[in-house]
PDB file of N, CA and C in Angstrom:
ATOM      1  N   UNK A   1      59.583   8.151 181.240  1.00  0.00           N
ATOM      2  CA  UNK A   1      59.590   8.280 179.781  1.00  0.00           C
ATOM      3  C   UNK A   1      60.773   9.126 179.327  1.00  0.00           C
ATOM      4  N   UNK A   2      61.379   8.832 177.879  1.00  0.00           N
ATOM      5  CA  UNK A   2      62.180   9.525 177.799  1.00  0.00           C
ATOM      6  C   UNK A   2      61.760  10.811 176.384  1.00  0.00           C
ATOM      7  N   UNK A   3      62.512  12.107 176.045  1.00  0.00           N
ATOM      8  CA  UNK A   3      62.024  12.178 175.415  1.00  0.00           C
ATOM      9  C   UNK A   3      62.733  12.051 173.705  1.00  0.00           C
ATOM     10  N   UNK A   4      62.706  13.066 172.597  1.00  0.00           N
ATOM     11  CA  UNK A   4      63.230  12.767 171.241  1.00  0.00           C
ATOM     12  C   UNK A   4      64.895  12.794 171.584  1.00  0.00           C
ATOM     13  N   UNK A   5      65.281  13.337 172.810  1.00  0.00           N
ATOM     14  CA  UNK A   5      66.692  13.410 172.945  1.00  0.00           C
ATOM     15  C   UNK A   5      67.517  12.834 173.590  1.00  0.00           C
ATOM     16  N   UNK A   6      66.548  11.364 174.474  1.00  0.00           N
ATOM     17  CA  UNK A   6      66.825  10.760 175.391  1.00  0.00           C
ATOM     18  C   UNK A   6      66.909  11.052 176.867  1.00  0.00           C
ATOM     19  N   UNK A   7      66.718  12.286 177.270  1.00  0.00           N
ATOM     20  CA  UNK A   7      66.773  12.941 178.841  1.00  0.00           C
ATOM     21  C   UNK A   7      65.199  12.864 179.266  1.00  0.00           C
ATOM     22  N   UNK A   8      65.423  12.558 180.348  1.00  0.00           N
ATOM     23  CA  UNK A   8      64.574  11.642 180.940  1.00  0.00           C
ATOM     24  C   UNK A   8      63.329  13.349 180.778  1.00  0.00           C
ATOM     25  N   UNK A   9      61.967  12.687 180.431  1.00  0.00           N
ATOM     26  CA  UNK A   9      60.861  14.083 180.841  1.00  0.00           C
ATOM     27  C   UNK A   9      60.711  14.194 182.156  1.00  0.00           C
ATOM     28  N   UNK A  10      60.331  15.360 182.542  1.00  0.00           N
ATOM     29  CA  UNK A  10      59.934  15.996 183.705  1.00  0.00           C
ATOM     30  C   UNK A  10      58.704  16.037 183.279  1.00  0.00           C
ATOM     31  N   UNK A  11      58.060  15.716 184.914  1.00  0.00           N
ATOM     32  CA  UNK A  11      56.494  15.663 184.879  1.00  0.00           C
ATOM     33  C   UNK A  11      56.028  17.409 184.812  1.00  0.00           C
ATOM     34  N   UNK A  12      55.365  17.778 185.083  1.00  0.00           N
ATOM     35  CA  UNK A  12      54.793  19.117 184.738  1.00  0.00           C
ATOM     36  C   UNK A  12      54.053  19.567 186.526  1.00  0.00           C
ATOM     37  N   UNK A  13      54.693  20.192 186.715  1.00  0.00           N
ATOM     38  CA  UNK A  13      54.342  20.891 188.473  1.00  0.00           C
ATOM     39  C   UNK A  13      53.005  20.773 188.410  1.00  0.00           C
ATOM     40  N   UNK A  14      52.692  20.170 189.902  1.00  0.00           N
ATOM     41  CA  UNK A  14      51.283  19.831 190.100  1.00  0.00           C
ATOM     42  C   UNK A  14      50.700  20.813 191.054  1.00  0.00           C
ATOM     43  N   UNK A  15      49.698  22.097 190.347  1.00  0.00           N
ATOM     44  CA  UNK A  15      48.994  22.737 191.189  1.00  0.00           C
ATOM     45  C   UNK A  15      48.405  22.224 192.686  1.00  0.00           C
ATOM     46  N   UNK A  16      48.990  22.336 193.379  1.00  0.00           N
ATOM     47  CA  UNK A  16      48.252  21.961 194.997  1.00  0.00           C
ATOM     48  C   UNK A  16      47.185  22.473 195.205  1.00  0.00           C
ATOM     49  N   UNK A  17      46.919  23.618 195.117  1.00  0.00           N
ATOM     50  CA  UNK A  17      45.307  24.284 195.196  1.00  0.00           C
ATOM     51  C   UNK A  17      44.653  23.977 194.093  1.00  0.00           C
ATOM     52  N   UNK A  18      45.332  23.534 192.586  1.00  0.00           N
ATOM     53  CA  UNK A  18      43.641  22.979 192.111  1.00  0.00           C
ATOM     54  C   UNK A  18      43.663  21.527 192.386  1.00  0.00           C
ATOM     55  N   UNK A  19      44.331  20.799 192.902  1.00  0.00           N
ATOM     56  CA  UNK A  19      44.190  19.819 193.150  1.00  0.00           C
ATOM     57  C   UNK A  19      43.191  19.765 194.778  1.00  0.00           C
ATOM     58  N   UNK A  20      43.506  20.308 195.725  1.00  0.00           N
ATOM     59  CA  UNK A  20      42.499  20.377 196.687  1.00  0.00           C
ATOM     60  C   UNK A  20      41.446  20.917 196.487  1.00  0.00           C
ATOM     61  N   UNK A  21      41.317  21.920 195.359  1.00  0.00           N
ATOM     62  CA  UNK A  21      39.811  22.433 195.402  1.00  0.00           C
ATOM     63  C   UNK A  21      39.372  21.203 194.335  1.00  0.00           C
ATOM     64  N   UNK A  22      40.031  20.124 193.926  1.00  0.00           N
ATOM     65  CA  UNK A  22      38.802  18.929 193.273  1.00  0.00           C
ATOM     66  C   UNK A  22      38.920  18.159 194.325  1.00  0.00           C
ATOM     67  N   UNK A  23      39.645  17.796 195.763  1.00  0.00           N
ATOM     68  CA  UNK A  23      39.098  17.359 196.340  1.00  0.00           C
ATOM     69  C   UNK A  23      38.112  17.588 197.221  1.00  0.00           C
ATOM     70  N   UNK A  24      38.146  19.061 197.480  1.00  0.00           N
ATOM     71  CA  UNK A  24      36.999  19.557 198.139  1.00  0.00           C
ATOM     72  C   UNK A  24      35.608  19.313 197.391  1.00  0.00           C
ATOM     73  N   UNK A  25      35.174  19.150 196.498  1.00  0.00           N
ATOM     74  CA  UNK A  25      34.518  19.481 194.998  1.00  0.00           C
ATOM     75  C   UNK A  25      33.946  17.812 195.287  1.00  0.00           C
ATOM     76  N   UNK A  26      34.874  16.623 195.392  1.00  0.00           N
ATOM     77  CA  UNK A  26      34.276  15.692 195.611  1.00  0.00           C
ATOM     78  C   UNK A  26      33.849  15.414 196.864  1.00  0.00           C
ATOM     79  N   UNK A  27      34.629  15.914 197.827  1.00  0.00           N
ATOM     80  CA  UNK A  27      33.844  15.521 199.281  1.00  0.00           C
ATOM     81  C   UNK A  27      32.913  15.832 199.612  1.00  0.00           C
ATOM     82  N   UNK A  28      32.556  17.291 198.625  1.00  0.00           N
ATOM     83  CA  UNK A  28      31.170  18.123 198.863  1.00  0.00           C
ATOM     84  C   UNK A  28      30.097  16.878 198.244  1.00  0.00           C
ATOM     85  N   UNK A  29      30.243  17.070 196.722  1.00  0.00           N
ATOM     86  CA  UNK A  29      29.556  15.903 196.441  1.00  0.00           C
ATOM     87  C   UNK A  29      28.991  14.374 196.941  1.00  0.00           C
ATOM     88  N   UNK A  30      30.076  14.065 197.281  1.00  0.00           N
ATOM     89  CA  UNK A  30      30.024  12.491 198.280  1.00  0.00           C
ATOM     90  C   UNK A  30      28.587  12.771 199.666  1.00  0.00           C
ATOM     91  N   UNK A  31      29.764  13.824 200.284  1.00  0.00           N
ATOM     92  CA  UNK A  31      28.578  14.664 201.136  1.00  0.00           C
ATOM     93  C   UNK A  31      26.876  14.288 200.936  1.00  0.00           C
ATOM     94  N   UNK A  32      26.668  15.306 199.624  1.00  0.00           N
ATOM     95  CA  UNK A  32      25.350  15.114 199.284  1.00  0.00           C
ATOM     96  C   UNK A  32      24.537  13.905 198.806  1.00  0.00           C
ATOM     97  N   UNK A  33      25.302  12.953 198.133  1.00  0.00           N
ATOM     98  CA  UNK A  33      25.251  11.971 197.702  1.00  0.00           C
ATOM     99  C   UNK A  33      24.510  11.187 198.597  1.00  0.00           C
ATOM    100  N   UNK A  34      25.359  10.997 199.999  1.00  0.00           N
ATOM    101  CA  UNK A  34      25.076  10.296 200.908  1.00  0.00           C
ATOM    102  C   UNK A  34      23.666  10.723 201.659  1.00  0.00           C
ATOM    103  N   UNK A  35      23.439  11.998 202.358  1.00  0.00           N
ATOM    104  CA  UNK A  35      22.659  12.859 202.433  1.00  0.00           C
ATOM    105  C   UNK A  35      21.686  12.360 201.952  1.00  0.00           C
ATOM    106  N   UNK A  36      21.622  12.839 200.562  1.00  0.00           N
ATOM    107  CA  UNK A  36      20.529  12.545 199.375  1.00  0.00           C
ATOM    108  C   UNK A  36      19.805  11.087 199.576  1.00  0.00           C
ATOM    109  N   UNK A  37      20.658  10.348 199.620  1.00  0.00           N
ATOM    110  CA  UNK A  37      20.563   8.797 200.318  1.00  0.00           C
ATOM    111  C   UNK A  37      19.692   8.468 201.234  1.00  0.00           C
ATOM    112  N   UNK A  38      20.408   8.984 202.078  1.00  0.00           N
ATOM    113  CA  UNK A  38      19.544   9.077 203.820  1.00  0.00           C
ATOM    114  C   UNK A  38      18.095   9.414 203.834  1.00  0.00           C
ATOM    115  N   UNK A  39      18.102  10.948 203.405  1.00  0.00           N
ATOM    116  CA  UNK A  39      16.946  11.413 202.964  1.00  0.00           C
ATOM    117  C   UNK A  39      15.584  10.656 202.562  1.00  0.00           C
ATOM    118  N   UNK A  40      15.982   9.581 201.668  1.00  0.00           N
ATOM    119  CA  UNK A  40      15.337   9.177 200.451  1.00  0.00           C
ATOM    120  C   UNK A  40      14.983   7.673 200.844  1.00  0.00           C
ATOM    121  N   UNK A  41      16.156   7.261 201.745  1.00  0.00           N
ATOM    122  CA  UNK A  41      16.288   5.588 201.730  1.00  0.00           C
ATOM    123  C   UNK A  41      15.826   5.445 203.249  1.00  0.00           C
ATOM    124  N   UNK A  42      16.454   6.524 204.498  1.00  0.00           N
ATOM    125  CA  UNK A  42      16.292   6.232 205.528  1.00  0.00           C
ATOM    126  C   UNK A  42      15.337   6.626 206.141  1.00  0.00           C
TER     127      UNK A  42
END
């Protein structure tokens, strides 16, 4: 994208640690999910 001045935008620095702590956040979840599953179904 460009922006009102034509120079190309820069994306905006991507936190690495909050980005792994939402993947941790979902694996935990998935985790239980499945779990929960087992539990219930198996």
């Amino acid at each position: 994208m460009l922006d009102d001045r034509g120079v190309p935008a820069v994306e905006p620095p991507v936190d690495h640690r909050l980005e792994a702590a939402i993947n941790a956040v979902r694996a935990t979840i998935q985790n239980v999910v499945i779990q929960h599953g087992v539990l219930h179904h198996g």
